[in-house]
C-alpha atoms as a PDB file:
ATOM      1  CA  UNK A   1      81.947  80.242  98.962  1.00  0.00           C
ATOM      2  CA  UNK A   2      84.502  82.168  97.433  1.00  0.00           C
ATOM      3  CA  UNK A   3      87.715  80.273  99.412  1.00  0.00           C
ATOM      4  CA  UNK A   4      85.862  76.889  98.667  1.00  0.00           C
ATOM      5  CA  UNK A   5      85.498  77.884  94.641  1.00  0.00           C
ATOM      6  CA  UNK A   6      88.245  79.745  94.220  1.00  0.00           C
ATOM      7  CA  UNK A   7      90.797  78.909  97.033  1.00  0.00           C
ATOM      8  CA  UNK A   8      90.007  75.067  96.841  1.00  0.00           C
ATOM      9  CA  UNK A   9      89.151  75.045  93.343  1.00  0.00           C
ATOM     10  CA  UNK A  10      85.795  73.087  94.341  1.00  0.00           C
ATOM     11  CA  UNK A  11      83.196  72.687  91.934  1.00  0.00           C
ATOM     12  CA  UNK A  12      79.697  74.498  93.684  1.00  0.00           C
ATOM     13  CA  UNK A  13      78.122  71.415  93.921  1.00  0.00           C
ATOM     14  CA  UNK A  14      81.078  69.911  95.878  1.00  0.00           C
ATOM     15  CA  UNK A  15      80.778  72.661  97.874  1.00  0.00           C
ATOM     16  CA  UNK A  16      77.577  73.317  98.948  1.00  0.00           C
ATOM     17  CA  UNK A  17      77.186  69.747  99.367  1.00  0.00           C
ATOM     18  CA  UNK A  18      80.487  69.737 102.044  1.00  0.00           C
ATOM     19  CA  UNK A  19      80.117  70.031 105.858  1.00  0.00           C
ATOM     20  CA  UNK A  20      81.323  72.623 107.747  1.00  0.00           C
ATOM     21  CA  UNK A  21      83.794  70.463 109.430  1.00  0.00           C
ATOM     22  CA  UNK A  22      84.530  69.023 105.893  1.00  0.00           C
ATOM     23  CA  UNK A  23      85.224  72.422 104.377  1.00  0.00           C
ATOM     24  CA  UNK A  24      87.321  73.956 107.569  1.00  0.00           C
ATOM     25  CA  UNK A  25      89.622  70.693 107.119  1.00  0.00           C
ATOM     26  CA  UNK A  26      89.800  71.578 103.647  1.00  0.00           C
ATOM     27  CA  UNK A  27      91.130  74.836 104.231  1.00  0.00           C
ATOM     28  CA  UNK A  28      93.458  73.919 107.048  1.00  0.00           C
ATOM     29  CA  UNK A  29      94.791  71.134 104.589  1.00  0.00           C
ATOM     30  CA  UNK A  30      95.435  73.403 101.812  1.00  0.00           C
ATOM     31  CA  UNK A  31      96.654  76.111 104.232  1.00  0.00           C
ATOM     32  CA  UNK A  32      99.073  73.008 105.736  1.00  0.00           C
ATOM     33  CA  UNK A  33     100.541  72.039 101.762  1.00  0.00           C
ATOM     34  CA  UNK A  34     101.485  75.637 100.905  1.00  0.00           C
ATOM     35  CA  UNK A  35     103.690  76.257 103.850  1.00  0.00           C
ATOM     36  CA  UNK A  36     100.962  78.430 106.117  1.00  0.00           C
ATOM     37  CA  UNK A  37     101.165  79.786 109.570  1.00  0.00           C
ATOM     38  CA  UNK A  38     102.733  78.398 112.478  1.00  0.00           C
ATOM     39  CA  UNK A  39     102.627  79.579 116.056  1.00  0.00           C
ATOM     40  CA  UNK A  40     105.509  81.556 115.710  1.00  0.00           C
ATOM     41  CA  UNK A  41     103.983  83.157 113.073  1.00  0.00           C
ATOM     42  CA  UNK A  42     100.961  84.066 114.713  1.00  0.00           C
ATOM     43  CA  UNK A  43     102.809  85.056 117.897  1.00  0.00           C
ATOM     44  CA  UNK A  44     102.170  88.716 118.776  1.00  0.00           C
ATOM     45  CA  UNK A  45     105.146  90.699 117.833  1.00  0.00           C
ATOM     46  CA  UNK A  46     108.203  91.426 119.832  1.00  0.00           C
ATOM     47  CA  UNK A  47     108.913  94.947 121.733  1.00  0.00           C
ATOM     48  CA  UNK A  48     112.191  94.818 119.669  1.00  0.00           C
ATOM     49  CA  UNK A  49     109.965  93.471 116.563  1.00  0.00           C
ATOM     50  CA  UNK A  50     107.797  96.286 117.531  1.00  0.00           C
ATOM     51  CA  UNK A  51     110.222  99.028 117.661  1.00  0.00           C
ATOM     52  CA  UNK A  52     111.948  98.088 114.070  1.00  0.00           C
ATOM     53  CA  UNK A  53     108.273  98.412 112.447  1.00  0.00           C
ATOM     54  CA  UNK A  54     107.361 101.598 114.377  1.00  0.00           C
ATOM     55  CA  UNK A  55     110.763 103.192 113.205  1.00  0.00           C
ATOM     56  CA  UNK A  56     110.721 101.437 109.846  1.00  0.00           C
ATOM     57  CA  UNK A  57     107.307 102.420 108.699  1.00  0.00           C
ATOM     58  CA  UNK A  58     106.412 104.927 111.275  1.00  0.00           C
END
């Protein structure tokens, strides 16, 4: 409720009248328009990416 109110902007009768497929759609749409992940970015990190955190941040 709260991503489809406050992340959407949905009014609650838009939402609780949505589907399920409807509102994940939504979300992947508005997750699509501001720039969100892609499989690189989702990728597990490298050892190398690994061993610049570890030493970075401990």
């Amino acid at each position: 409720m709260r991503i489809g109110i406050g992340g959407l902007k949905w009014r609650p009768a838009d939402f609780w009248s949505s589907t399920m497929t409807e509102f994940f759609e939504a979300i992947n749409g508005h997750n699509d328009a501001q720039g969100g992940e892609t499989e690189k970015s989702t990728a597990a990190p490298t050892e190398n990416e690994m061993a610049a955190l570890l030493a970075r941040f401990g």
